[in-house]
PDB file of N, CA and C in Angstrom:
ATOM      1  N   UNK A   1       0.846  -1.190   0.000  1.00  0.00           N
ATOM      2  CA  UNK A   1       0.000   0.000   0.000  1.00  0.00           C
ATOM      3  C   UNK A   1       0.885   1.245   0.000  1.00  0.00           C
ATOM      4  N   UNK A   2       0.403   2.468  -0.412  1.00  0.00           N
ATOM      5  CA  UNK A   2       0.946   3.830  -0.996  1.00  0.00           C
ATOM      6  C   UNK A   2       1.341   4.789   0.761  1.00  0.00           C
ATOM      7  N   UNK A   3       1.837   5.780   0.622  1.00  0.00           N
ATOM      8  CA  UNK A   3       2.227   6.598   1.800  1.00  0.00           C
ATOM      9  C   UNK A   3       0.663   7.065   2.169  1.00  0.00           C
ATOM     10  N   UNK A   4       0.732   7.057   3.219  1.00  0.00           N
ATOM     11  CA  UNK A   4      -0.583   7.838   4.056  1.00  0.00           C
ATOM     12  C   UNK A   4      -0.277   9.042   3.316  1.00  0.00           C
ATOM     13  N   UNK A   5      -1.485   9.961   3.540  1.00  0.00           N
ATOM     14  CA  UNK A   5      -2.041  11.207   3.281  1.00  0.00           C
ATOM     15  C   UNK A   5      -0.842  12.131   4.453  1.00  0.00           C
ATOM     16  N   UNK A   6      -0.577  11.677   5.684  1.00  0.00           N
ATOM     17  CA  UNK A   6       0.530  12.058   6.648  1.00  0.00           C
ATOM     18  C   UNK A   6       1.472  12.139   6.141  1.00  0.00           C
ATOM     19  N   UNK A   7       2.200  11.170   5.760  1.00  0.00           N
ATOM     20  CA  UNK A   7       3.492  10.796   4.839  1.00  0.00           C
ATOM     21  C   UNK A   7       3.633  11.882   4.007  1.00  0.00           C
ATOM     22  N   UNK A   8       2.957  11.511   2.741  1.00  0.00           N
ATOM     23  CA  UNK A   8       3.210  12.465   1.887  1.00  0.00           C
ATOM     24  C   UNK A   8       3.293  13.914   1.966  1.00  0.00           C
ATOM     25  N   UNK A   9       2.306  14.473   3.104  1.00  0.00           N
ATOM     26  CA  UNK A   9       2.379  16.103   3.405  1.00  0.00           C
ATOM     27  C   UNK A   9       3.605  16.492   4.072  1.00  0.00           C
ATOM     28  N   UNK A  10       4.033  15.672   4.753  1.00  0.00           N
ATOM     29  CA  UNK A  10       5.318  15.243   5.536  1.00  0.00           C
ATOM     30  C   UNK A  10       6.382  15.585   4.814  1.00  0.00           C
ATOM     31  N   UNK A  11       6.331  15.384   4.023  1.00  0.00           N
ATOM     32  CA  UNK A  11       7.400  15.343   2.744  1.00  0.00           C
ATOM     33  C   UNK A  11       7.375  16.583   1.831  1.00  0.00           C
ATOM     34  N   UNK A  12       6.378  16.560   1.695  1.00  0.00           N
ATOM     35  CA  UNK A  12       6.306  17.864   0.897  1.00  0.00           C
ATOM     36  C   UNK A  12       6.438  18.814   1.555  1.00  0.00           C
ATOM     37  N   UNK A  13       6.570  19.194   2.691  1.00  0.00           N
ATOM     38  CA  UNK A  13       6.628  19.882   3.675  1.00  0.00           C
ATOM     39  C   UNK A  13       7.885  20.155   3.889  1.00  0.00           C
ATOM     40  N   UNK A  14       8.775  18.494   4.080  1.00  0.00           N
ATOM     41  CA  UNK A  14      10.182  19.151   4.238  1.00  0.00           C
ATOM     42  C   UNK A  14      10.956  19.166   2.575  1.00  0.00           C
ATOM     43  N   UNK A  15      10.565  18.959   1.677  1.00  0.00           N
ATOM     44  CA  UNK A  15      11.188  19.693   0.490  1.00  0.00           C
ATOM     45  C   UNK A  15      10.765  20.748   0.067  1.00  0.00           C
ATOM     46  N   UNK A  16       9.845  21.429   1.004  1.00  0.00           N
ATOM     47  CA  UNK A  16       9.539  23.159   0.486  1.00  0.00           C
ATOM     48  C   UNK A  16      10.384  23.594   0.896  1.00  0.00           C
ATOM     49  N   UNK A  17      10.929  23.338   2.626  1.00  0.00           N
ATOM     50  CA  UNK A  17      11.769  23.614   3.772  1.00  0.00           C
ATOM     51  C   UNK A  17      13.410  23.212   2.882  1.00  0.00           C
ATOM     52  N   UNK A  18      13.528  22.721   2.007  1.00  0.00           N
ATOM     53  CA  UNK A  18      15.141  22.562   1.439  1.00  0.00           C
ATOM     54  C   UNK A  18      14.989  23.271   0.376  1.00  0.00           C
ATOM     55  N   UNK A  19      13.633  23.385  -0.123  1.00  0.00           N
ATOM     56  CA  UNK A  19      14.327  24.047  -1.484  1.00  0.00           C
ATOM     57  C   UNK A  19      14.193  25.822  -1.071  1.00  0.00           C
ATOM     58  N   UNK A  20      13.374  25.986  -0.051  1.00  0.00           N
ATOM     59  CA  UNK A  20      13.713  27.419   0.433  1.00  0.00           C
ATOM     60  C   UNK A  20      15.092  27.443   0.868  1.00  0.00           C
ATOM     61  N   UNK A  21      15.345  26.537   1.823  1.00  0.00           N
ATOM     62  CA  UNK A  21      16.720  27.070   2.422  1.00  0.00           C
ATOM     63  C   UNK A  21      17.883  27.341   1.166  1.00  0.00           C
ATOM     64  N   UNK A  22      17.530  26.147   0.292  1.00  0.00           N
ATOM     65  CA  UNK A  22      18.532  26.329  -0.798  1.00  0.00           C
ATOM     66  C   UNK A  22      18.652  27.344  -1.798  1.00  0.00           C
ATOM     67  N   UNK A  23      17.352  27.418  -1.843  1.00  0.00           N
ATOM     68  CA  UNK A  23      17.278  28.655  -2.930  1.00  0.00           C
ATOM     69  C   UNK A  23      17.832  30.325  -2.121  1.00  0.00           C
ATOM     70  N   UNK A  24      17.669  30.632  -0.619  1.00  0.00           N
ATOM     71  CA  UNK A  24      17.714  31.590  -0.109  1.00  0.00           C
ATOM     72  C   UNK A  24      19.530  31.263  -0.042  1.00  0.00           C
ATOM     73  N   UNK A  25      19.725  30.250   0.229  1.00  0.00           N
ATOM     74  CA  UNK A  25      21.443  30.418   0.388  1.00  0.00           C
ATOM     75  C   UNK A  25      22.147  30.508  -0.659  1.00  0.00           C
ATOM     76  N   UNK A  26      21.529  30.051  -1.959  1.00  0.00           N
ATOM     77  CA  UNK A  26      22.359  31.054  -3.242  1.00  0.00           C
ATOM     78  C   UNK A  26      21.768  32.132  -3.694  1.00  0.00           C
ATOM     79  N   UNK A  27      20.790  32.651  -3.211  1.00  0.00           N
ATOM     80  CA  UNK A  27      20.597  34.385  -3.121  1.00  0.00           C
ATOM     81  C   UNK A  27      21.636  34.788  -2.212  1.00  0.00           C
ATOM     82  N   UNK A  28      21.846  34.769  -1.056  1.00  0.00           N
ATOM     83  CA  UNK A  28      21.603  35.567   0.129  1.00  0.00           C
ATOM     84  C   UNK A  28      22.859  35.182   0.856  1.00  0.00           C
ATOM     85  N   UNK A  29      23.456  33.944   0.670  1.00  0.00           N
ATOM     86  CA  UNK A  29      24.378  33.575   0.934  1.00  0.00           C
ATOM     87  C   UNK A  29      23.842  33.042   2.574  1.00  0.00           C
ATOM     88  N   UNK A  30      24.986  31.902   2.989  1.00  0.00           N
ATOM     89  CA  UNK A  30      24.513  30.955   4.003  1.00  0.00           C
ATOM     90  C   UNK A  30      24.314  31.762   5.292  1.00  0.00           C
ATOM     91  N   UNK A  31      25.422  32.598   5.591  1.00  0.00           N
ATOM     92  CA  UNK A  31      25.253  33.453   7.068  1.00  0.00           C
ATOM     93  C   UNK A  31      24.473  34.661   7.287  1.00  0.00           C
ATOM     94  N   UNK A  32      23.948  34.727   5.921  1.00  0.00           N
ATOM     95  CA  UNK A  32      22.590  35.943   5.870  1.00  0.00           C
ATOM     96  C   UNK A  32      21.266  35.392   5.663  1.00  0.00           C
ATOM     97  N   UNK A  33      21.092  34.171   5.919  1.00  0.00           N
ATOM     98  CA  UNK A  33      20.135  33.561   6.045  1.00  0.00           C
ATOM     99  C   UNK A  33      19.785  32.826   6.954  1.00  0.00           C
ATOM    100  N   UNK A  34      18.665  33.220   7.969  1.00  0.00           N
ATOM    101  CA  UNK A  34      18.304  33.023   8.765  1.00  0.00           C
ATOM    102  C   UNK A  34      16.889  31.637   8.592  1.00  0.00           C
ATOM    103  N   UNK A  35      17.003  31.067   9.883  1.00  0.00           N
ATOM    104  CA  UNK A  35      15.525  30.126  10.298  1.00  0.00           C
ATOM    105  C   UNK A  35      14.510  30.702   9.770  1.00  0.00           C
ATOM    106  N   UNK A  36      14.101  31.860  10.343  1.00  0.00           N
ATOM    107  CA  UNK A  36      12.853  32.717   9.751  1.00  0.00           C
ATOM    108  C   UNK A  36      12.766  33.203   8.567  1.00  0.00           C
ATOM    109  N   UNK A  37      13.607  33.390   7.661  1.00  0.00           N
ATOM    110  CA  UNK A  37      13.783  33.940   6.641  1.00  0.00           C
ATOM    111  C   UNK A  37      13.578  32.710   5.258  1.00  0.00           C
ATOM    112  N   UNK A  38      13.911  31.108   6.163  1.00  0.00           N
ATOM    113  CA  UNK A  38      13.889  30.088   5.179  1.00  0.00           C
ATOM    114  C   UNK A  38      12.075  29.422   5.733  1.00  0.00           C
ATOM    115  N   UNK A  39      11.533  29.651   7.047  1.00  0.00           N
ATOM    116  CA  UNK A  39       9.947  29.358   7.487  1.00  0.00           C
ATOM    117  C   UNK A  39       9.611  30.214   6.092  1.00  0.00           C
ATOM    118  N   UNK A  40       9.190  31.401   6.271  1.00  0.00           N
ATOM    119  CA  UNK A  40       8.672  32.661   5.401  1.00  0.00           C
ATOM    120  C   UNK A  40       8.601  32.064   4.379  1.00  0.00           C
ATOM    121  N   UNK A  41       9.496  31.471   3.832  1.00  0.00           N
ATOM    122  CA  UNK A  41      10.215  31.229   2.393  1.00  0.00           C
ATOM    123  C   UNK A  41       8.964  29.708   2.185  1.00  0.00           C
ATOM    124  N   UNK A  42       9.202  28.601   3.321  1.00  0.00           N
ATOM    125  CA  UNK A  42       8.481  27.644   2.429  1.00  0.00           C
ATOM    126  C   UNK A  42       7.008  27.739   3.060  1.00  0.00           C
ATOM    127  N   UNK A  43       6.619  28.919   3.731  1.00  0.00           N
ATOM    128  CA  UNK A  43       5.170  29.024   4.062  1.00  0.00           C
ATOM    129  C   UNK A  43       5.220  28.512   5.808  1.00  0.00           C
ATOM    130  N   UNK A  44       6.238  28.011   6.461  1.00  0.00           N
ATOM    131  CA  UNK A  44       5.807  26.939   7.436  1.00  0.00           C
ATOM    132  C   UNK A  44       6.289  28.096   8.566  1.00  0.00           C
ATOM    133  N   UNK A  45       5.964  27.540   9.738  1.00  0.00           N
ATOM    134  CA  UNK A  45       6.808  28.405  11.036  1.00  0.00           C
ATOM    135  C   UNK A  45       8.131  28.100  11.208  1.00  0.00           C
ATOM    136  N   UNK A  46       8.977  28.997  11.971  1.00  0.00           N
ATOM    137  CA  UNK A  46      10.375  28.567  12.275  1.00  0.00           C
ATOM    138  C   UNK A  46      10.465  27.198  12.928  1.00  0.00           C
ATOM    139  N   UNK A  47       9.426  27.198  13.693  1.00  0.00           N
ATOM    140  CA  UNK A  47       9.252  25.880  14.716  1.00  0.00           C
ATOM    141  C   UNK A  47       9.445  24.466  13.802  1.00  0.00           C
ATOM    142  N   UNK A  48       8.754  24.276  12.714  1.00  0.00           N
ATOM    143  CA  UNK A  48       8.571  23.586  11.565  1.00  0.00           C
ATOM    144  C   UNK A  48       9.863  23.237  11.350  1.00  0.00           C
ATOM    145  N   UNK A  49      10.554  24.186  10.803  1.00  0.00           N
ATOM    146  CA  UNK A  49      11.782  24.091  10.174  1.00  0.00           C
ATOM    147  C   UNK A  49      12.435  23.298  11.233  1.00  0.00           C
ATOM    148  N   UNK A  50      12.609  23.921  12.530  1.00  0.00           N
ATOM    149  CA  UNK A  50      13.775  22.976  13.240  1.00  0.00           C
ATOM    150  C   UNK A  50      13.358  21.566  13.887  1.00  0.00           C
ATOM    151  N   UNK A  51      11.689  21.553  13.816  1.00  0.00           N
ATOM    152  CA  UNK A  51      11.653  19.958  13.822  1.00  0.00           C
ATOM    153  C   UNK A  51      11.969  18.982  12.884  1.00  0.00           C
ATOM    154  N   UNK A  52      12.032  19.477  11.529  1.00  0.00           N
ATOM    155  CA  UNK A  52      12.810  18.638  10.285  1.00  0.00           C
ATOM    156  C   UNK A  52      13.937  18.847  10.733  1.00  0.00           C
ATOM    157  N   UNK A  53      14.623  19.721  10.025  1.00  0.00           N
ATOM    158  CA  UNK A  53      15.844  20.231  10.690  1.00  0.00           C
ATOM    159  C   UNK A  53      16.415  20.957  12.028  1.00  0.00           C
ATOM    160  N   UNK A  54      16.896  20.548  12.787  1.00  0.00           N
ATOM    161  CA  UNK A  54      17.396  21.434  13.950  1.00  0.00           C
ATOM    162  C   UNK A  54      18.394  22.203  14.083  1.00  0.00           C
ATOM    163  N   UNK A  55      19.574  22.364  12.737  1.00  0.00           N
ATOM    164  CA  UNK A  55      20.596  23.378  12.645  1.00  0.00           C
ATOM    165  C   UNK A  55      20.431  23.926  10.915  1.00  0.00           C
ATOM    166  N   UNK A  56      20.949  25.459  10.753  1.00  0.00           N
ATOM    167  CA  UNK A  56      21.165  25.517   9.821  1.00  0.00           C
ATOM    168  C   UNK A  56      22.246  24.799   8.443  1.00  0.00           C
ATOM    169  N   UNK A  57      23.391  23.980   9.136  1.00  0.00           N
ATOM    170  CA  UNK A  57      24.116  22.830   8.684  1.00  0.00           C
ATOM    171  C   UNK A  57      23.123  21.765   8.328  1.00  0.00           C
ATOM    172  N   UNK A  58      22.345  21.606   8.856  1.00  0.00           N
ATOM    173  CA  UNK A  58      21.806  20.177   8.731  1.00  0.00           C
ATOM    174  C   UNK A  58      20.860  20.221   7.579  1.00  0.00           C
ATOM    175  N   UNK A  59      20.249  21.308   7.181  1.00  0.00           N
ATOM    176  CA  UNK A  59      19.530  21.957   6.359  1.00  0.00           C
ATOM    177  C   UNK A  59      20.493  21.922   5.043  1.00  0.00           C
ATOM    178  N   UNK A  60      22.070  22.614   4.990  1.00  0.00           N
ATOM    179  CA  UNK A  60      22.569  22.701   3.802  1.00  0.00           C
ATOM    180  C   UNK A  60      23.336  21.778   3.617  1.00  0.00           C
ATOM    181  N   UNK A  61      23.199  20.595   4.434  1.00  0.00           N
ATOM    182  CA  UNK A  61      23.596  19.160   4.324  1.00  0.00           C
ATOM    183  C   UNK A  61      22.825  18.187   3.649  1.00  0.00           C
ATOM    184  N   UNK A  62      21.636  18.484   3.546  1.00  0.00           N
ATOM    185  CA  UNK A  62      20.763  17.243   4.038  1.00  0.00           C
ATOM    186  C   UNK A  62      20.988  16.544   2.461  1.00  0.00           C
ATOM    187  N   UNK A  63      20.919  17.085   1.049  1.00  0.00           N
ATOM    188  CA  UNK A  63      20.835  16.205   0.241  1.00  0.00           C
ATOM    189  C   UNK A  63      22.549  16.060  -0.141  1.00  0.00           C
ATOM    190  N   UNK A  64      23.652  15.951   0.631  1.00  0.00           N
ATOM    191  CA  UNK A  64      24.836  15.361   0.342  1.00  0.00           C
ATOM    192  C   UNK A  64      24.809  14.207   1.238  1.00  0.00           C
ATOM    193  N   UNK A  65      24.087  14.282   2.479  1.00  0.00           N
ATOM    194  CA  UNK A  65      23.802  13.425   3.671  1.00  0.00           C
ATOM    195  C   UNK A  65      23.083  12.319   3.559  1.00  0.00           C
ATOM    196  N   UNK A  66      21.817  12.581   2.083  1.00  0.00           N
ATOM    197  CA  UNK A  66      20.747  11.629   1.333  1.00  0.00           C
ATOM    198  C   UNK A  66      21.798  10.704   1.369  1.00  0.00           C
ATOM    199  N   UNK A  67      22.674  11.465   0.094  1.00  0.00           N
ATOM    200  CA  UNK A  67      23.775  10.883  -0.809  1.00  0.00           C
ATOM    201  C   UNK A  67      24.397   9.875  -0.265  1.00  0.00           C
ATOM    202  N   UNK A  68      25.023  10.203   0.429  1.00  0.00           N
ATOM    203  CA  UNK A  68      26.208   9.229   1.261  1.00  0.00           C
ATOM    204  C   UNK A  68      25.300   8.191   2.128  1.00  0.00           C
ATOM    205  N   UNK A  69      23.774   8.346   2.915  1.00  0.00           N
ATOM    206  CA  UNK A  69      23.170   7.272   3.354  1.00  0.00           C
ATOM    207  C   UNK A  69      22.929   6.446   1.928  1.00  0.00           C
ATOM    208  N   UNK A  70      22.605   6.677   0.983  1.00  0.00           N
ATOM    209  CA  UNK A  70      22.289   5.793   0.263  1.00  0.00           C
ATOM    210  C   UNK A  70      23.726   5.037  -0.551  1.00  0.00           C
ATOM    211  N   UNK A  71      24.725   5.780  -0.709  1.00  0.00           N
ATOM    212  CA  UNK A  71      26.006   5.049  -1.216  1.00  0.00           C
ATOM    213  C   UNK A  71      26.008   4.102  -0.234  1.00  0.00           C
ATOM    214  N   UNK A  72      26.401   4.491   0.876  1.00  0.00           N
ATOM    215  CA  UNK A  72      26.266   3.306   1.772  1.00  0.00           C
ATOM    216  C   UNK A  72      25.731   1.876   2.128  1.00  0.00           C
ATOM    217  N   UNK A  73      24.473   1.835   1.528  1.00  0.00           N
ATOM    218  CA  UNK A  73      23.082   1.085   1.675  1.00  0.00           C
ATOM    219  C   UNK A  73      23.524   0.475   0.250  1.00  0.00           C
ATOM    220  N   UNK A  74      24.166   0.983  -0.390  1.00  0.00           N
ATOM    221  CA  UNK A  74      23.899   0.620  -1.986  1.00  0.00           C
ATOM    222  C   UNK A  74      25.119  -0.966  -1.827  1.00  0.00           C
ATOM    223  N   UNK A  75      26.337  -0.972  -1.239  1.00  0.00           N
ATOM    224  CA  UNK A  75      26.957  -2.392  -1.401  1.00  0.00           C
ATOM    225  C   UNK A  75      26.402  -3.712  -0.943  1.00  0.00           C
ATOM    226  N   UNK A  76      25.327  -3.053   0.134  1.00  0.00           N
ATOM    227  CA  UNK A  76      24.556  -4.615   0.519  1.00  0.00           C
ATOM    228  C   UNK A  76      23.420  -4.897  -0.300  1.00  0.00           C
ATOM    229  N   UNK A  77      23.070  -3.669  -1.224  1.00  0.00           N
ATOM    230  CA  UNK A  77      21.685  -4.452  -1.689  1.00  0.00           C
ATOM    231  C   UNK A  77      22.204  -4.867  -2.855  1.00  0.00           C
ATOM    232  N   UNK A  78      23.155  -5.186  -3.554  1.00  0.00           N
ATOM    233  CA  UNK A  78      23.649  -5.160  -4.602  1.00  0.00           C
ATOM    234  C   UNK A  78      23.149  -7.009  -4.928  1.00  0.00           C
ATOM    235  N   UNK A  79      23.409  -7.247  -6.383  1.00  0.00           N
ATOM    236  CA  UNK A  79      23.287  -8.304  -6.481  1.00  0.00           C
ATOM    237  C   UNK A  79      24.351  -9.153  -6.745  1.00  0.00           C
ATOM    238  N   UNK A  80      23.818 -10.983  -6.089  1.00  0.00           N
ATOM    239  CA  UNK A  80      25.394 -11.473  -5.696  1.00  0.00           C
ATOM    240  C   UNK A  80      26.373 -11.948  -7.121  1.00  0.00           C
ATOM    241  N   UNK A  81      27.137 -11.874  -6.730  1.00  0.00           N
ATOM    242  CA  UNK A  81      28.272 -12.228  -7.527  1.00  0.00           C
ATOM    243  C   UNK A  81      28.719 -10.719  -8.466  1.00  0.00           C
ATOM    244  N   UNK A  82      27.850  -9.509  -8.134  1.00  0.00           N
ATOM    245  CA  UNK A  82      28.234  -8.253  -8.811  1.00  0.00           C
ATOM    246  C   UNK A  82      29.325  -7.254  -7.790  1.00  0.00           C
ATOM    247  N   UNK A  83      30.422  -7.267  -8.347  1.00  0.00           N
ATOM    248  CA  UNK A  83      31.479  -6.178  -7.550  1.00  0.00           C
ATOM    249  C   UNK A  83      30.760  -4.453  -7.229  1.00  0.00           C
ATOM    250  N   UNK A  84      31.537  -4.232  -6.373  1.00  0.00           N
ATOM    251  CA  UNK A  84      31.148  -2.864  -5.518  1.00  0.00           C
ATOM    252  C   UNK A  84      31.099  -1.953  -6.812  1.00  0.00           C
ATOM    253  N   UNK A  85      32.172  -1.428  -7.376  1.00  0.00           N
ATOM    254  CA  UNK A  85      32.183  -0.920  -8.371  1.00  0.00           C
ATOM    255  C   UNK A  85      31.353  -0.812  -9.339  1.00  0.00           C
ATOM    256  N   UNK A  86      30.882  -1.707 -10.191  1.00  0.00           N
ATOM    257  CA  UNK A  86      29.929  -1.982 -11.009  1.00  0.00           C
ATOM    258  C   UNK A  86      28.836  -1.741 -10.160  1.00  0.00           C
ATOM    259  N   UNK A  87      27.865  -1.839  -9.029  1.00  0.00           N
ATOM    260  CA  UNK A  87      26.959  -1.697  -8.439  1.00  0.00           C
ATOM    261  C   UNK A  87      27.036  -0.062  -8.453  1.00  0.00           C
ATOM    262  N   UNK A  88      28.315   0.852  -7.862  1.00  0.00           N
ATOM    263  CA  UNK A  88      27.971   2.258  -7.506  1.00  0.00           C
ATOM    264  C   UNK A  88      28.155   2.834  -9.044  1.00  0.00           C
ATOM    265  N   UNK A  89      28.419   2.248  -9.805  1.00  0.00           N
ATOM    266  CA  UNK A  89      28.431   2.748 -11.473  1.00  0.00           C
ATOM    267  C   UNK A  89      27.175   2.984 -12.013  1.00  0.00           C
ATOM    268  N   UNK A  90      26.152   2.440 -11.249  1.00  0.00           N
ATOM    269  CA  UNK A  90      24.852   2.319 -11.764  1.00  0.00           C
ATOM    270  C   UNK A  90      23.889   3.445 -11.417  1.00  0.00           C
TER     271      UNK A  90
END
């Protein structure tokens, strides 16, 4: 079965919250951009923001942070007898 109606708002919620922060930190640059300034930005409260995120790092981390959880995850699901290499090539 599909994501709850929760789930999904959930989500969309915190990729308004990254693509504001992101979009305001190549305007505005990272230390002129504030919590409130990235709420404003995806509609939500500051409060919002730091329950997804709780630092402004963690915010201009989060999709290099995707990245590397999933490189990670990626040598065990691989299939057997296929080398590491050839698996992260894909």
């Amino acid at each position: 079965m599909g994501d709850s109606l929760r789930e999904r708002s959930k989500a969309r919620r915190r990729d308004a919250i990254l693509t504001a922060a992101h979009e305001l930190f190549a305007e505005r640059g990272f230390d002129a951009t504030s919590i409130a300034d990235i709420a404003e930005a995806a509609e939500v409260s500051p409060r919002t923001v730091t329950l997804y995120f709780p630092s402004k790092p963690e915010l201009a981390m989060a999709h290099f942070n995707a990245f590397v959880d999933e490189l990670a995850r990626t040598p065990h699901a691989r299939p057997e007898g296929q080398g590491i290499l050839d698996t992260v090539e894909k």
